[in-house]
C-alpha atoms as a PDB file:
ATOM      1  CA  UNK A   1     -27.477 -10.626  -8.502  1.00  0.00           C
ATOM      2  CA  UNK A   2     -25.917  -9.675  -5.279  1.00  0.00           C
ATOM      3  CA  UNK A   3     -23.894 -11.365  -2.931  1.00  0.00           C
ATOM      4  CA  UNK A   4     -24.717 -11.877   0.623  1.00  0.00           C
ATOM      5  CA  UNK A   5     -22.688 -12.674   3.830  1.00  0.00           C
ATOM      6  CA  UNK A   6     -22.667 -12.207   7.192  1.00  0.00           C
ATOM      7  CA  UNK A   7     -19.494 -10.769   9.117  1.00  0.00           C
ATOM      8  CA  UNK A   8     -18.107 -11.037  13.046  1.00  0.00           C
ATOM      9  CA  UNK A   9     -17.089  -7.932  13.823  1.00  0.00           C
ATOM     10  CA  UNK A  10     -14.953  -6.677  17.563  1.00  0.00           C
ATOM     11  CA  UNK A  11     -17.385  -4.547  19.344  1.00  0.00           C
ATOM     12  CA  UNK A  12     -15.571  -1.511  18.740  1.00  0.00           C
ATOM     13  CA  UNK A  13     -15.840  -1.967  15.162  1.00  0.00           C
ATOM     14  CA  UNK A  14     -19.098  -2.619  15.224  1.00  0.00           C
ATOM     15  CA  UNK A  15     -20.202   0.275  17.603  1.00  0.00           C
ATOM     16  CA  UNK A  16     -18.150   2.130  14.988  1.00  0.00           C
ATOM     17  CA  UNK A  17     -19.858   1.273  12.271  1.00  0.00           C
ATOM     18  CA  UNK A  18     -23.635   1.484  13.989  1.00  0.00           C
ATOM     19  CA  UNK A  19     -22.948   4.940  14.365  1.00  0.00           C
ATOM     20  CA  UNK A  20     -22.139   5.807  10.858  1.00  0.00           C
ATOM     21  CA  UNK A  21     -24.820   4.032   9.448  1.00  0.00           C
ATOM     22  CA  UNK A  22     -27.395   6.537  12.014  1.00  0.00           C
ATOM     23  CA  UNK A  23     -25.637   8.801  11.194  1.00  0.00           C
ATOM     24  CA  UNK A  24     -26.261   8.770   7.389  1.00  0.00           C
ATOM     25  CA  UNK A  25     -29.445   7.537   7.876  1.00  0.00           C
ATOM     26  CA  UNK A  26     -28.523   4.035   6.734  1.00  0.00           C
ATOM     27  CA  UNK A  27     -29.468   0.365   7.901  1.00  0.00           C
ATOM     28  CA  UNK A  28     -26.503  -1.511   8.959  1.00  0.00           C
ATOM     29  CA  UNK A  29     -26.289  -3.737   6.071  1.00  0.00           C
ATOM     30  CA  UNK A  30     -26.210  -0.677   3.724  1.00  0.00           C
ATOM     31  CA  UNK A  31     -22.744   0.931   5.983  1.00  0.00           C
ATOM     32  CA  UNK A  32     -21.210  -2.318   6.107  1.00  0.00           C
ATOM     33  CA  UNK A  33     -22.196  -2.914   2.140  1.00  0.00           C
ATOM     34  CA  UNK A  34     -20.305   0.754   1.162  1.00  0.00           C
ATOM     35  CA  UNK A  35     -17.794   0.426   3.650  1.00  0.00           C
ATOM     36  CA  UNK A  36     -16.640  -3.275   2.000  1.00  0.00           C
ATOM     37  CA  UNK A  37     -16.965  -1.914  -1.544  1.00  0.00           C
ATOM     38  CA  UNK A  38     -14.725   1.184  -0.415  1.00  0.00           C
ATOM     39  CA  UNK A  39     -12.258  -0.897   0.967  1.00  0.00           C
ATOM     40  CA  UNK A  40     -12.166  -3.244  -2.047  1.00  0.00           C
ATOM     41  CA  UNK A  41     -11.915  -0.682  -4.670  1.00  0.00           C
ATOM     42  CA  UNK A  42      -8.988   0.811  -2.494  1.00  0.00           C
ATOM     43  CA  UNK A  43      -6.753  -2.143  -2.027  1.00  0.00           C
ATOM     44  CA  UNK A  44      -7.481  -3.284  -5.733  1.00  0.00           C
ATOM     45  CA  UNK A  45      -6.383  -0.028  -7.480  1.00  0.00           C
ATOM     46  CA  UNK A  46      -3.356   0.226  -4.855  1.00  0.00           C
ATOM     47  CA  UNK A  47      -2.128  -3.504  -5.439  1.00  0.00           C
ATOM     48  CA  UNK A  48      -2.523  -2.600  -9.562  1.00  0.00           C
ATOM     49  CA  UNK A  49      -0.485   0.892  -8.678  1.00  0.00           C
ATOM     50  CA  UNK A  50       2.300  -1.312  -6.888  1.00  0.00           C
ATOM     51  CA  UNK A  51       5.301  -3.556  -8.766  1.00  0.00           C
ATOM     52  CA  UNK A  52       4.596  -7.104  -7.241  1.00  0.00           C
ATOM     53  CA  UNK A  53       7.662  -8.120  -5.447  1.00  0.00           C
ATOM     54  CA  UNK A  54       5.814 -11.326  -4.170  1.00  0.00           C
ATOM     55  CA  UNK A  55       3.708 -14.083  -5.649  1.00  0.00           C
ATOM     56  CA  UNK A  56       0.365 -14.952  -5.304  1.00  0.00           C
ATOM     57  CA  UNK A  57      -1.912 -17.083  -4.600  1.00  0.00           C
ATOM     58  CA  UNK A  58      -2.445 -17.833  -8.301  1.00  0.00           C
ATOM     59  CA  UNK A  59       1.536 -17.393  -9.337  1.00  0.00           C
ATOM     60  CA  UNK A  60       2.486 -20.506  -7.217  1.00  0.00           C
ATOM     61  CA  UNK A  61       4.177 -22.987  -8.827  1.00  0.00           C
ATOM     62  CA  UNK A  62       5.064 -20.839 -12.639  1.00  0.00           C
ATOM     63  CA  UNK A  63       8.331 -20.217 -13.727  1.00  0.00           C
END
């Protein structure tokens, strides 16, 4: 099942975005859809690339 949600974005960003979508042919939801799933998969494989030198969210509080 997917996952929906809606997004504010500055009008730059958005203009910026509207454009790539025409661009490839795409509806809006479809740009911003790859666009978040790119951006995901890139911050997820650089944070498991990089030592941790500070604790998260979920490391609070263990010794």
């Amino acid at each position: 099942m997917s996952k929906r949600i809606s997004v504010v974005l500055p009008d730059d960003i958005g203009e910026a975005v509207e454009k790539m979508a025409q661009e490839e042919m795409r509806s809006l939801s479809q740009m911003g859809a790859i666009l978040i799933m790119e951006a995901v998969k890139a911050r997820t494989t650089t944070q498991e690339n990089e030592p941790s030198t500070h604790k998260t969210k979920k490391d609070k509080g263990a010794a």
